[in-house]
N, C-alpha and C. Protein backbone atom coordinates (compact mmCIF):
# COMPACT_ATOMS: atom_id res chain seq x y z
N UNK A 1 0.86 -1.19 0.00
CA UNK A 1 0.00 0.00 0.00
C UNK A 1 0.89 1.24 0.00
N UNK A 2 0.52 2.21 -0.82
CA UNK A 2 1.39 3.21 -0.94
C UNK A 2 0.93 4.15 0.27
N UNK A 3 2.33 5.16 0.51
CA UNK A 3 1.77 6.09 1.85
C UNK A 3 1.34 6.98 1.45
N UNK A 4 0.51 7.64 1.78
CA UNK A 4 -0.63 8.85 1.58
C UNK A 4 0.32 10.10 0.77
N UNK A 5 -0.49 10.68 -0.04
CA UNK A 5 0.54 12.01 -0.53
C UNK A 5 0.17 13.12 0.61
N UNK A 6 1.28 14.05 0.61
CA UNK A 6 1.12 15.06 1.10
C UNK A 6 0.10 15.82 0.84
N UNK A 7 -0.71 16.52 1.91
CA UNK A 7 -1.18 17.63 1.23
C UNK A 7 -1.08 18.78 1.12
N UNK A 8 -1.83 19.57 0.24
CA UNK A 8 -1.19 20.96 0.09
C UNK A 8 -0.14 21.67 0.79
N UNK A 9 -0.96 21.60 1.91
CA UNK A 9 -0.41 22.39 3.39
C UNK A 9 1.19 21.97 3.83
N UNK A 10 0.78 20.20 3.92
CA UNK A 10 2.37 20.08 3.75
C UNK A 10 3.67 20.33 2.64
N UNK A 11 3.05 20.16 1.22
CA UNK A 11 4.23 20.49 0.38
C UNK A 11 4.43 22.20 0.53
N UNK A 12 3.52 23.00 1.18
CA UNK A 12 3.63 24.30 1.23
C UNK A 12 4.73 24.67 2.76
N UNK A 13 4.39 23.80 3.88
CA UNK A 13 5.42 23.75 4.84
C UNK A 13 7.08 23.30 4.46
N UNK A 14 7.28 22.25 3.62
CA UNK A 14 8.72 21.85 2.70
C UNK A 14 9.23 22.95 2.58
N UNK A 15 8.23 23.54 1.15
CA UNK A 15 9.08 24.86 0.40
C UNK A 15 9.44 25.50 1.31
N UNK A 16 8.89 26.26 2.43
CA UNK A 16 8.72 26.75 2.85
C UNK A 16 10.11 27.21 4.09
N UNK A 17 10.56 25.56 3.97
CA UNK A 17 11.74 25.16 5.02
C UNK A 17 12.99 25.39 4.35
N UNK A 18 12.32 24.82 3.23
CA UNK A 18 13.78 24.80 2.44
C UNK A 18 14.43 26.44 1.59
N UNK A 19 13.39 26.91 1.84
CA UNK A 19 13.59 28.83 1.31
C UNK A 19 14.45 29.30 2.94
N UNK A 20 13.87 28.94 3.62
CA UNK A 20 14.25 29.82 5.06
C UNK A 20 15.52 29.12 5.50
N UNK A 21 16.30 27.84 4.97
CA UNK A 21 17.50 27.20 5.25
C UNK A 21 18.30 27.94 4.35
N UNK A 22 17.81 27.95 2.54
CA UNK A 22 18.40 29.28 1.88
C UNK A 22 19.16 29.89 1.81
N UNK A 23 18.35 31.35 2.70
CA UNK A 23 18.17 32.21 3.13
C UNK A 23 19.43 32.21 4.60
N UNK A 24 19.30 31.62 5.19
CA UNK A 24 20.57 31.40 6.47
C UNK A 24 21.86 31.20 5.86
N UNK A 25 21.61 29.94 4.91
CA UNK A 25 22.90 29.77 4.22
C UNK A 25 23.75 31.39 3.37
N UNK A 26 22.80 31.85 3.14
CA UNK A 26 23.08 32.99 2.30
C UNK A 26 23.82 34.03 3.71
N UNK A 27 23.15 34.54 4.66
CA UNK A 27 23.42 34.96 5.58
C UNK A 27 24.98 34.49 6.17
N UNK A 28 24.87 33.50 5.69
CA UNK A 28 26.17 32.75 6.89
C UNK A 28 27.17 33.53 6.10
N UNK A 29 27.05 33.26 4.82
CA UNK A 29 28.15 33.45 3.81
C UNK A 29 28.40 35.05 3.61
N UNK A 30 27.38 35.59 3.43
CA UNK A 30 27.04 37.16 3.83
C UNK A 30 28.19 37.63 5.12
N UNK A 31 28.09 36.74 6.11
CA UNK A 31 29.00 37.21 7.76
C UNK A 31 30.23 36.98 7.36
N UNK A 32 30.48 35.88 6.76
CA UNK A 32 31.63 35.47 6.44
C UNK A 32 32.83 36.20 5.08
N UNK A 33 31.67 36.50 4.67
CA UNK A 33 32.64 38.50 3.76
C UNK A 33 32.60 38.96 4.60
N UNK A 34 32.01 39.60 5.36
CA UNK A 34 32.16 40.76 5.83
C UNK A 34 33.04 40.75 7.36
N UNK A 35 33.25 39.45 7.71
CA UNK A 35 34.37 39.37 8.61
C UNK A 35 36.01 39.87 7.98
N UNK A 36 35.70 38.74 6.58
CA UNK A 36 36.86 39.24 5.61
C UNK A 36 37.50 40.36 5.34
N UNK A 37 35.97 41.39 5.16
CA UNK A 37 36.41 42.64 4.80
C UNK A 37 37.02 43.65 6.12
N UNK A 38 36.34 43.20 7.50
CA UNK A 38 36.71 43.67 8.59
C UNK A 38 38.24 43.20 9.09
N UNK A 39 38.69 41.95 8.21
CA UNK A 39 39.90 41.96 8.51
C UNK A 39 40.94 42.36 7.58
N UNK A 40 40.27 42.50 6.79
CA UNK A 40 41.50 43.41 5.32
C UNK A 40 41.33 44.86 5.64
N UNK A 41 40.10 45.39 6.22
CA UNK A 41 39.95 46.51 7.38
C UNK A 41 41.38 46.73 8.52
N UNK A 42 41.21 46.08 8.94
CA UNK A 42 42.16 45.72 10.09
C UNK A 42 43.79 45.97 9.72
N UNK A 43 44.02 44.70 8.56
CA UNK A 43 45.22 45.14 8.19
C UNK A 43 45.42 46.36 7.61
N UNK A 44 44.81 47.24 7.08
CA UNK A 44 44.91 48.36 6.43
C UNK A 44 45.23 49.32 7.48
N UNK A 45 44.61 48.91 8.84
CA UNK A 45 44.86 50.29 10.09
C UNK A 45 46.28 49.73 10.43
N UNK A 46 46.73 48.34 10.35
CA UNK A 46 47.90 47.62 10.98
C UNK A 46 49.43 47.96 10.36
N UNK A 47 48.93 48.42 9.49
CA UNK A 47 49.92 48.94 8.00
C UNK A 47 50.27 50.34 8.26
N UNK A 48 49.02 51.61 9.26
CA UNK A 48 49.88 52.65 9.19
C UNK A 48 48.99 53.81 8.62
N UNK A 49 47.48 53.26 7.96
CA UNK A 49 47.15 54.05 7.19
C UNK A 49 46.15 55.10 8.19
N UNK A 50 46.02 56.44 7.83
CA UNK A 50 45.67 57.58 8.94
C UNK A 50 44.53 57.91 8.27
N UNK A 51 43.18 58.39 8.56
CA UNK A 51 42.37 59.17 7.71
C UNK A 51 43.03 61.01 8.02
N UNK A 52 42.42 61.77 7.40
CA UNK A 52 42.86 62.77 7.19
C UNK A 52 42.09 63.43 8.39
N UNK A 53 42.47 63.42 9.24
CA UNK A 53 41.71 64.11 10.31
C UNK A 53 42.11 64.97 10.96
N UNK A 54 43.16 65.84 10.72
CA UNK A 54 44.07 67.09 11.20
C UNK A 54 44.81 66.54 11.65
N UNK A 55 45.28 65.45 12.34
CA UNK A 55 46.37 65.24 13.27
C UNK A 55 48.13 65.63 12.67
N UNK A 56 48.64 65.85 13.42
CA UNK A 56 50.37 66.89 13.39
C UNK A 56 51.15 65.58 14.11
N UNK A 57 52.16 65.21 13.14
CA UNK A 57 53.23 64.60 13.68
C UNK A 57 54.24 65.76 13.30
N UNK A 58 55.73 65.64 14.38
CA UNK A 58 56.83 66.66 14.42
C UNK A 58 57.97 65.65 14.22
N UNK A 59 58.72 66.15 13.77
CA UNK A 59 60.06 65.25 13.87
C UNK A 59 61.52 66.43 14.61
N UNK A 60 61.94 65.80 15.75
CA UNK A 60 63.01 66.61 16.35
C UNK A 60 64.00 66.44 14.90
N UNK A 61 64.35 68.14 15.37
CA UNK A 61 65.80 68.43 14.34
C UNK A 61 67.26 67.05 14.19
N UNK A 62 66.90 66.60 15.41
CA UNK A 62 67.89 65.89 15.18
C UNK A 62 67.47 64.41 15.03
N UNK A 63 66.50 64.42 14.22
CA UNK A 63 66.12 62.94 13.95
C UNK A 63 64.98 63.44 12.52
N UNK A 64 65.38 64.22 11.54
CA UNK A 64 64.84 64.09 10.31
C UNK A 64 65.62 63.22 9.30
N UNK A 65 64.80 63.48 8.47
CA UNK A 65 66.26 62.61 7.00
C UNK A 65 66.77 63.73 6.45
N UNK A 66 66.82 63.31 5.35
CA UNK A 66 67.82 63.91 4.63
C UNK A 66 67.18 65.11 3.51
N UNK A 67 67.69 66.07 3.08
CA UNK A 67 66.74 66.98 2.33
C UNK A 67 65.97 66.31 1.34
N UNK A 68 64.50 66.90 1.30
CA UNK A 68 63.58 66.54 0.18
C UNK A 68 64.20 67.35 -1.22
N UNK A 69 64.23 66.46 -2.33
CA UNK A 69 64.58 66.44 -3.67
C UNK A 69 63.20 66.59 -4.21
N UNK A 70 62.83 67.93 -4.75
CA UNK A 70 61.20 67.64 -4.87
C UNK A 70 61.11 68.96 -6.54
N UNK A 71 60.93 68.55 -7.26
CA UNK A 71 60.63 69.55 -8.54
C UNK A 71 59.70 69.44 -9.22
N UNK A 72 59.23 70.45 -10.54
CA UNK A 72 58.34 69.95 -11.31
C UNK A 72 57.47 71.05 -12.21
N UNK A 73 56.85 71.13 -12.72
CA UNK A 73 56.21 72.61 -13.37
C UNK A 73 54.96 72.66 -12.87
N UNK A 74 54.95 74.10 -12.60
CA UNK A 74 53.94 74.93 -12.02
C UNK A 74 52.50 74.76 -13.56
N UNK A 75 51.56 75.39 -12.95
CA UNK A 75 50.16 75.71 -13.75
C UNK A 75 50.42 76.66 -15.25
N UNK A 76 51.34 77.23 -14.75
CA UNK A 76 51.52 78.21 -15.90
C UNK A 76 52.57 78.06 -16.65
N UNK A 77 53.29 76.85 -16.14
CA UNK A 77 54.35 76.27 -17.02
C UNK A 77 55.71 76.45 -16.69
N UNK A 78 55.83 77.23 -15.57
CA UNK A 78 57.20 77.75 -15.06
C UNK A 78 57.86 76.20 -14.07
N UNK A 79 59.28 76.06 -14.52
CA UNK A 79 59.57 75.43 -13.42
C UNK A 79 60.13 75.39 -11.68
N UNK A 80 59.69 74.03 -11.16
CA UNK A 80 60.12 74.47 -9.67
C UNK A 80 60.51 73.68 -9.18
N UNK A 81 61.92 74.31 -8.31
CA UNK A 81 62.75 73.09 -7.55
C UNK A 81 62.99 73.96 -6.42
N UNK A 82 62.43 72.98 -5.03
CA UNK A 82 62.21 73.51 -3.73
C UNK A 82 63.83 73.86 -3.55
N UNK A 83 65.12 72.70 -4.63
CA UNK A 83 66.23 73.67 -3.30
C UNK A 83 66.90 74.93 -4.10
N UNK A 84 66.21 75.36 -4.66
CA UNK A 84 66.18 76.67 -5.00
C UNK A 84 66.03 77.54 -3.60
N UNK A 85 65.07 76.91 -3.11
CA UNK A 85 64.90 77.71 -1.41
C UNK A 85 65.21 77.67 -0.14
N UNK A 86 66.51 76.78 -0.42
CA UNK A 86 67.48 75.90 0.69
C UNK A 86 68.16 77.24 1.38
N UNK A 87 68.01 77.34 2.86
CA UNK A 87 67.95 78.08 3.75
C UNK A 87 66.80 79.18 4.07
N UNK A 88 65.63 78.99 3.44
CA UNK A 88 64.35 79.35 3.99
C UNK A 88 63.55 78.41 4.19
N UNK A 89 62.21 78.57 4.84
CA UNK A 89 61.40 77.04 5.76
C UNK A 89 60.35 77.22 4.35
N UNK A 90 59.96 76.30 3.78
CA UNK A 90 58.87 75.69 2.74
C UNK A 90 58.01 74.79 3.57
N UNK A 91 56.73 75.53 2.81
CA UNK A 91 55.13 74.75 3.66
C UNK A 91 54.72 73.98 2.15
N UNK A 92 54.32 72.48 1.69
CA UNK A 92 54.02 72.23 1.05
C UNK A 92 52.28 71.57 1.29
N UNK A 93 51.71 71.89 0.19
CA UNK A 93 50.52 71.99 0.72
C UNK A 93 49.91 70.80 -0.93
N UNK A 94 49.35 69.67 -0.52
CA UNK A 94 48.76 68.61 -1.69
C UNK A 94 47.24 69.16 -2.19
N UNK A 95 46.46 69.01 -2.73
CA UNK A 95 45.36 69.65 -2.92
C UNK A 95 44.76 69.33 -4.02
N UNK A 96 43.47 69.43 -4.65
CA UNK A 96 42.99 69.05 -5.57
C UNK A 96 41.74 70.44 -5.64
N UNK A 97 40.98 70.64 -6.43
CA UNK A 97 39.89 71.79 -6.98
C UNK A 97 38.70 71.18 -6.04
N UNK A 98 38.50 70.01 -5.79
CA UNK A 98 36.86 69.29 -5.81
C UNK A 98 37.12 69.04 -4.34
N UNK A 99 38.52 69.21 -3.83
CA UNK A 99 38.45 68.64 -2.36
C UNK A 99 37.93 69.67 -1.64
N UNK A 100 36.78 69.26 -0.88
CA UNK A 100 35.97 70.19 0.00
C UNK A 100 37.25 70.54 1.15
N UNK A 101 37.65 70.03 2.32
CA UNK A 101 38.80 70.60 3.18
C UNK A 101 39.76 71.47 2.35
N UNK A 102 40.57 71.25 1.10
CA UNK A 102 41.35 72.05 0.73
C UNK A 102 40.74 73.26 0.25
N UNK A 103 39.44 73.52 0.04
CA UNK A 103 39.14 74.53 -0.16
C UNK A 103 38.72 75.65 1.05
N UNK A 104 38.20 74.66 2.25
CA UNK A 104 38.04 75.25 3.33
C UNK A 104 39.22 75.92 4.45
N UNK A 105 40.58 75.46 3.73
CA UNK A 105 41.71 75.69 3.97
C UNK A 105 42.22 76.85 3.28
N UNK A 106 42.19 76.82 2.21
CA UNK A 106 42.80 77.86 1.19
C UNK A 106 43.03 78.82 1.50
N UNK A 107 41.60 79.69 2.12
CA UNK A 107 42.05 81.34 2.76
C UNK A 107 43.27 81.12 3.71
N UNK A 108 43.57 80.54 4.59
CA UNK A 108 43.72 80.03 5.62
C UNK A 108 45.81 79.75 5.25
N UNK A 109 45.82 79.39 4.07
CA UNK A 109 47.53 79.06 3.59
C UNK A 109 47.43 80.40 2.60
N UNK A 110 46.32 81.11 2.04
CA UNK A 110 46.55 82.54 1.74
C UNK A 110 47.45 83.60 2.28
N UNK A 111 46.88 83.30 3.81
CA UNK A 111 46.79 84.40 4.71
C UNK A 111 48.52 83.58 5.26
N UNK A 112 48.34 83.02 5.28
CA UNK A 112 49.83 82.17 5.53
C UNK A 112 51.06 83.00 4.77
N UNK A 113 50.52 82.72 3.75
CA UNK A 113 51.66 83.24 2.24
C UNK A 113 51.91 84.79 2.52
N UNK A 114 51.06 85.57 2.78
CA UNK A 114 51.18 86.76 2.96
C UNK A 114 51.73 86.95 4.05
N UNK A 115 51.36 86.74 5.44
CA UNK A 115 52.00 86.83 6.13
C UNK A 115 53.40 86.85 6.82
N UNK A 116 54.16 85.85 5.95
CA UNK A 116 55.42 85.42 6.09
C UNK A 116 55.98 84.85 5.15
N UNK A 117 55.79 86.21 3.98
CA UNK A 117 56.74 86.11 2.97
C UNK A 117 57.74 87.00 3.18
N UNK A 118 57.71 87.83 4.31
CA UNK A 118 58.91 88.81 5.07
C UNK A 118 59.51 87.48 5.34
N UNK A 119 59.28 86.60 5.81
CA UNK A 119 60.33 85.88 6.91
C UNK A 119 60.94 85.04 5.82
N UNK A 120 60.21 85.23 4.23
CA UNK A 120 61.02 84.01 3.94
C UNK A 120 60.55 82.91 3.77
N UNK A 121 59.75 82.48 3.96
CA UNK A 121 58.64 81.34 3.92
C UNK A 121 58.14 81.04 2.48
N UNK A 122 58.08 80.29 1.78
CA UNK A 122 57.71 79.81 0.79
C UNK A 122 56.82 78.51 0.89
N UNK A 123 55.30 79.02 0.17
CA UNK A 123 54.70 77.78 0.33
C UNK A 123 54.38 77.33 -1.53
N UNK A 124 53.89 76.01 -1.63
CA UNK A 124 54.06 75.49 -2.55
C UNK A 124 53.01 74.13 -2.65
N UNK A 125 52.34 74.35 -3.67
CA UNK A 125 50.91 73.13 -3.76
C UNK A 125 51.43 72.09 -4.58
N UNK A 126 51.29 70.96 -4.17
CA UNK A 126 51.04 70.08 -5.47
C UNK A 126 49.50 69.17 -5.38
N UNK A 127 49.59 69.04 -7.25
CA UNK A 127 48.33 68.59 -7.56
C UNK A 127 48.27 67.59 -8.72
N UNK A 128 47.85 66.61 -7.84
CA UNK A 128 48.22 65.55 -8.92
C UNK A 128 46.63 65.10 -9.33
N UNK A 129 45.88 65.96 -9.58
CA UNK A 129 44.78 65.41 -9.70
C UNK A 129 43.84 66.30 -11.30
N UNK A 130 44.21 67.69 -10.83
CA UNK A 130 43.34 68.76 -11.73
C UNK A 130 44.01 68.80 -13.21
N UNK A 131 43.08 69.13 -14.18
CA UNK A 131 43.90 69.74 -15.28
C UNK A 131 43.85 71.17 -15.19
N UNK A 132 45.03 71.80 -15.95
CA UNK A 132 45.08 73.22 -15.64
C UNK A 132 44.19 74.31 -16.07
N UNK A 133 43.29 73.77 -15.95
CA UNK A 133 42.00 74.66 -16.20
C UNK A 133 41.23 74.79 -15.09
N UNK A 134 40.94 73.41 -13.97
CA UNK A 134 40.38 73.54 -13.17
C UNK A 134 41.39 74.42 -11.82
N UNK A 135 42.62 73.73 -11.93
CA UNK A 135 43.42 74.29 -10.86
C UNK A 135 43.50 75.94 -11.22
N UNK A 136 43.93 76.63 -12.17
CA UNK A 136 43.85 77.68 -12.37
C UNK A 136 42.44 78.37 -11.83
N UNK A 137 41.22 77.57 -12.22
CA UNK A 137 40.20 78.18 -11.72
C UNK A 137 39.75 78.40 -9.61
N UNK A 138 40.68 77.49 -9.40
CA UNK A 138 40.54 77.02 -8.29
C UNK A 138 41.33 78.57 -7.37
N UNK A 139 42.60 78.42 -8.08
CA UNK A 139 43.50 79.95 -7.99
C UNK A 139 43.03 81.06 -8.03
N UNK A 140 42.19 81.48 -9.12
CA UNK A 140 41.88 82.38 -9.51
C UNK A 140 40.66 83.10 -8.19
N UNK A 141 39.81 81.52 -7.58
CA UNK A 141 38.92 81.70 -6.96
C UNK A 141 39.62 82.34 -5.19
N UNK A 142 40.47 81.99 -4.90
CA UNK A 142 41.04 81.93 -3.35
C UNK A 142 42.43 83.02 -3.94
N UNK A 143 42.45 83.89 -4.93
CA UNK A 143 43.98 84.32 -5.08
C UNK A 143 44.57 84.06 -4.47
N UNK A 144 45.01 82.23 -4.71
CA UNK A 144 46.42 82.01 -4.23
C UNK A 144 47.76 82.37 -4.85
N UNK A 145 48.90 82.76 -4.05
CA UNK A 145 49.79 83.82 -4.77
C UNK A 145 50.72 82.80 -4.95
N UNK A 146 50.62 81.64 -4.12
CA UNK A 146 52.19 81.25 -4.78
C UNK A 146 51.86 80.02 -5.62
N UNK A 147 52.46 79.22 -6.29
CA UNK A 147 52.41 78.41 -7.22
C UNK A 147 52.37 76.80 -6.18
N UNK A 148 51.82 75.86 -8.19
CA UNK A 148 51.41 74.69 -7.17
C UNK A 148 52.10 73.56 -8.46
N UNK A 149 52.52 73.02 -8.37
CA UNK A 149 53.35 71.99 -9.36
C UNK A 149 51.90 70.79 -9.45
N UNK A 150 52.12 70.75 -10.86
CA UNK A 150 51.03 69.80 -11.50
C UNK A 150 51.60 68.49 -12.02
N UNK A 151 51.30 67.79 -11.34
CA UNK A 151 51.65 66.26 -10.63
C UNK A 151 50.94 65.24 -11.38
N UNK A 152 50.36 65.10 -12.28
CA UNK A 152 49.56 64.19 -12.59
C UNK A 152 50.45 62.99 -13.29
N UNK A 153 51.97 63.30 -13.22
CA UNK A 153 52.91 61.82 -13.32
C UNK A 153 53.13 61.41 -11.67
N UNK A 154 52.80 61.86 -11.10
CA UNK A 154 53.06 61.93 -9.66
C UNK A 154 54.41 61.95 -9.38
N UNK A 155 55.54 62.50 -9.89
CA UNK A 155 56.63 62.94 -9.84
C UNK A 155 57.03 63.00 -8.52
N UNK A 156 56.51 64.70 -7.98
CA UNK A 156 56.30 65.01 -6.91
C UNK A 156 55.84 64.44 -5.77
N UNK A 157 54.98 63.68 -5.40
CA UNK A 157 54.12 63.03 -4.26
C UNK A 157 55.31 61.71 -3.91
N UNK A 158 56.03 61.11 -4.91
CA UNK A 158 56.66 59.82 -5.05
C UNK A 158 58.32 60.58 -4.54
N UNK A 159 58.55 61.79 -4.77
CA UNK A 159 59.53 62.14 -3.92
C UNK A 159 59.52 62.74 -2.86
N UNK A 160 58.38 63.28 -2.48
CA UNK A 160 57.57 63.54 -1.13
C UNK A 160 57.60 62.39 -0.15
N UNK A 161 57.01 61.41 -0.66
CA UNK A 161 56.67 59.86 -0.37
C UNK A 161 57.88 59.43 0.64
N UNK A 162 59.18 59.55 0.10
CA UNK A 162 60.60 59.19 0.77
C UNK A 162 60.42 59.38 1.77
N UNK A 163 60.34 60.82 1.57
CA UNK A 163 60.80 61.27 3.15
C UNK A 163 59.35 61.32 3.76
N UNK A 164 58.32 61.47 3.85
CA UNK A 164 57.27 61.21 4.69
C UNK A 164 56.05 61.01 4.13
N UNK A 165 55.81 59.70 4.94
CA UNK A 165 53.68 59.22 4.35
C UNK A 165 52.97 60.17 4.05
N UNK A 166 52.19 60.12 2.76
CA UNK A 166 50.94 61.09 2.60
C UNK A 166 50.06 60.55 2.79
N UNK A 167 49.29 60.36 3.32
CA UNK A 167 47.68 59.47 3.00
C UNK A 167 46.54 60.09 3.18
N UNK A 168 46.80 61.07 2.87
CA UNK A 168 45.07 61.94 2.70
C UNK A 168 45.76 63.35 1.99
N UNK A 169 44.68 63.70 1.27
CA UNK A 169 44.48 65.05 0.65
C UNK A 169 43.67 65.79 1.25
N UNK A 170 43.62 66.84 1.80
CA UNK A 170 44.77 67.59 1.65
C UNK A 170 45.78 67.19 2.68
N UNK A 171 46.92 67.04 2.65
CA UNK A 171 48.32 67.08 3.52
C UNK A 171 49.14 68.49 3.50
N UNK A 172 49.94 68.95 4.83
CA UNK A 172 50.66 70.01 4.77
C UNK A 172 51.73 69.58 5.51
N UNK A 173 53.01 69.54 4.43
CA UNK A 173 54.59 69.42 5.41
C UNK A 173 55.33 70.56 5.55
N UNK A 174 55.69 70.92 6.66
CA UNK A 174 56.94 72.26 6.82
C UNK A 174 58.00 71.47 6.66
N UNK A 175 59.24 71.78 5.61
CA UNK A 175 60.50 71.83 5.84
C UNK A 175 61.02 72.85 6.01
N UNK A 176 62.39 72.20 6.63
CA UNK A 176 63.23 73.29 7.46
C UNK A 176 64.44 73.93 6.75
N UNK A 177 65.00 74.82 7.26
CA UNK A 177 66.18 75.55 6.55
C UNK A 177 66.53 74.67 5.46
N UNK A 178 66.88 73.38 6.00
CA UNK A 178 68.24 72.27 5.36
C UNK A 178 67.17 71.70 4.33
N UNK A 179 65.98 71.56 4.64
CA UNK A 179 65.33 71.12 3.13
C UNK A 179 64.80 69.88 4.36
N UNK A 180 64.94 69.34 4.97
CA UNK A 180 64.55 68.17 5.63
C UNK A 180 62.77 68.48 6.52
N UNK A 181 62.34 66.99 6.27
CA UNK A 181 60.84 67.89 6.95
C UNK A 181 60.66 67.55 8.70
N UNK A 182 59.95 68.29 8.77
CA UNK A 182 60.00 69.12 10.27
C UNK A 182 58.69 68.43 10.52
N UNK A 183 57.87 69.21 9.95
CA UNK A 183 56.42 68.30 10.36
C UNK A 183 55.24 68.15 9.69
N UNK A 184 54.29 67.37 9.84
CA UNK A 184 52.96 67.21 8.94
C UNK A 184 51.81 67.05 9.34
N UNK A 185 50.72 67.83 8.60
CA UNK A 185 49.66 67.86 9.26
C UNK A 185 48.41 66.75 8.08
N UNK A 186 48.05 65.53 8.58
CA UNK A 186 47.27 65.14 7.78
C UNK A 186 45.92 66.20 7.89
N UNK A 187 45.30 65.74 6.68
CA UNK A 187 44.00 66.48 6.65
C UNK A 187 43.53 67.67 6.51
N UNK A 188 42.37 68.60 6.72
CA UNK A 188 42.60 69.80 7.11
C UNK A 188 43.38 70.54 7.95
N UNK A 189 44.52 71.47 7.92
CA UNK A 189 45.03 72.23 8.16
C UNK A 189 44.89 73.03 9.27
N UNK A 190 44.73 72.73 10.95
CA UNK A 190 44.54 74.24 11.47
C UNK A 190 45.09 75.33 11.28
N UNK A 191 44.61 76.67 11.02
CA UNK A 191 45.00 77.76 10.73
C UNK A 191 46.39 78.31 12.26
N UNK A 192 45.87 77.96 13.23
CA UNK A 192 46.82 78.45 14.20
C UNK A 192 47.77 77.15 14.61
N UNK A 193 47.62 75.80 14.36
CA UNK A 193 48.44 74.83 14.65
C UNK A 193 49.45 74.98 13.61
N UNK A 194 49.04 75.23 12.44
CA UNK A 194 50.12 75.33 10.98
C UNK A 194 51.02 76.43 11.12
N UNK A 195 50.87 77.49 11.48
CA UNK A 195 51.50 78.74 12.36
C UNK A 195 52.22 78.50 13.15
N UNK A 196 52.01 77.65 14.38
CA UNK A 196 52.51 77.69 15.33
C UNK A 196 54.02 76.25 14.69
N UNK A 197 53.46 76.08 13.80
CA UNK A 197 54.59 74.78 13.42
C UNK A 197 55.21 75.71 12.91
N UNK A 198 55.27 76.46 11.85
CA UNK A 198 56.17 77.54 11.19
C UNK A 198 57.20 78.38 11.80
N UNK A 199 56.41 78.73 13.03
CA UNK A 199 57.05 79.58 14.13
C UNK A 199 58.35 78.46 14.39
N UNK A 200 58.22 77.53 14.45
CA UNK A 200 59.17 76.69 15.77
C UNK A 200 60.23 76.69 14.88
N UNK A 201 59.91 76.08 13.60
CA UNK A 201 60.89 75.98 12.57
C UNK A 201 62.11 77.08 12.50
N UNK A 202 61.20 78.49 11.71
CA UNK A 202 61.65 79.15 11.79
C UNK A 202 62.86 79.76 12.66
N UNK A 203 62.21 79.45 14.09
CA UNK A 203 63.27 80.35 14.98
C UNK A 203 64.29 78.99 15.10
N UNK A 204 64.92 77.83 14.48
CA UNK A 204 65.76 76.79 14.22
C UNK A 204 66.62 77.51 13.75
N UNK A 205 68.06 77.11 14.15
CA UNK A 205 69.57 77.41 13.22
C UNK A 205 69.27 77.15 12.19
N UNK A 206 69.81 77.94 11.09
CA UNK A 206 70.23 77.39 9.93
C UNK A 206 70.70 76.04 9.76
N UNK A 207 71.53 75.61 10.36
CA UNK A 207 71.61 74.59 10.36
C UNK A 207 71.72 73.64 11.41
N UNK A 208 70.91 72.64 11.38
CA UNK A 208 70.63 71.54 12.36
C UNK A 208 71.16 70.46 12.08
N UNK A 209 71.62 69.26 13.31
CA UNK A 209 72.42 68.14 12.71
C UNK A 209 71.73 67.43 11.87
N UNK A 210 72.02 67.55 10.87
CA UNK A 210 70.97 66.34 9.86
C UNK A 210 71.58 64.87 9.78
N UNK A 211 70.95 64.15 9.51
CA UNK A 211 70.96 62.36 9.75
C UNK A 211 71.29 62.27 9.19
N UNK A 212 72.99 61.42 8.90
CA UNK A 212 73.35 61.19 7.34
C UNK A 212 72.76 59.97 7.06
């Protein structure tokens, strides 16, 4: 004698089991990326990498490297090599047109430039991102006075790179008399922390023991 067929109700309870086992399975596998990704997460913080959140590292005079080798042509086509300015302090400033912080910065390394171009101070953008239409427009908007080397071989950033991590745009490094960098500010820029780094520099010997 054959056993009774199911009815409705039951082949509707089956499906029913077997959608919602599925469904878990899918889930499991779902947790199981996303552990993955929390641990390729992980290594990425384990490695060093900073979001751009203002924070200032300093390096004592007597524990920088060696002078930054850093050149390249400006927006308007002129060329530029920082040790052209070897024995004055250079603020280098990374930047792009579309980056909201670098623009909220801009007045801010304006007022910088003006300020302490008596002392000697030279600041200097690079941009490895704009074509010179947008960066010019970007200039034109914040009259920034001093020039910004256009990077889009990344020339610049890759000899930056040597001597200290960039990992966010905007970034700002002071080097010192000797060309060696002093310090860096990921992220937006405070207007009186970036100052107060300039200051310290500044009142530095000409020359400091540099690390051979």
């Amino acid at each position: 004698m054959h056993p009774p067929c199911p009815g409705r109700e039951g082949v509707l309870r089956r499906v029913l089991v077997a959608l919602i086992a599925a469904a878990a399975l899918a889930v499991l596998a779902g947790c199981t990326s996303g552990a993955g990704s929390i641990r390729a997460a992980t290594s990425v913080v384990d490695q060093g990498y900073q979001s751009g959140d203002g924070s200032t590292k300093t390096w004592p005079a007597t524990d920088r490297g060696g002078p930054v080798v850093l050149s390249g042509t400006d927006f308007a086509g002129a060329r530029i090599d920082i040790t052209a300015w070897r024995g004055d302090v250079v603020v280098l400033n990374t930047w792009y047109a579309a980056c909201p912080p670098c623009r909220k910065e801009a007045p801010d390394l304006v007022s910088l430039a003006a300020d302490y171009a008596a002392d000697g101070v030279h600041l200097l953008g690079i941009n490895g991102t704009d074509a010179a239409g947008a960066a010019q427009a970007y200039e034109r908007t914040f009259a920034v006075p001093y020039p910004s080397i256009a990077d889009t071989d990344g020339h610049a950033i890759a000899a930056l790179q040597g001597a200290v991590p960039l990992q966010a745009v905007p970034t700002t490094v002071v080097v010192d008399r000797s060309g060696r960098v002093a310090a860096r500010i990921l992220g937006l820029a405070d207007a009186s922390t970036l100052r107060a780094l300039v200051d310290e520099v500044l009142a530095e010997p000409a020359q400091t023991g540099a690390r051979s």
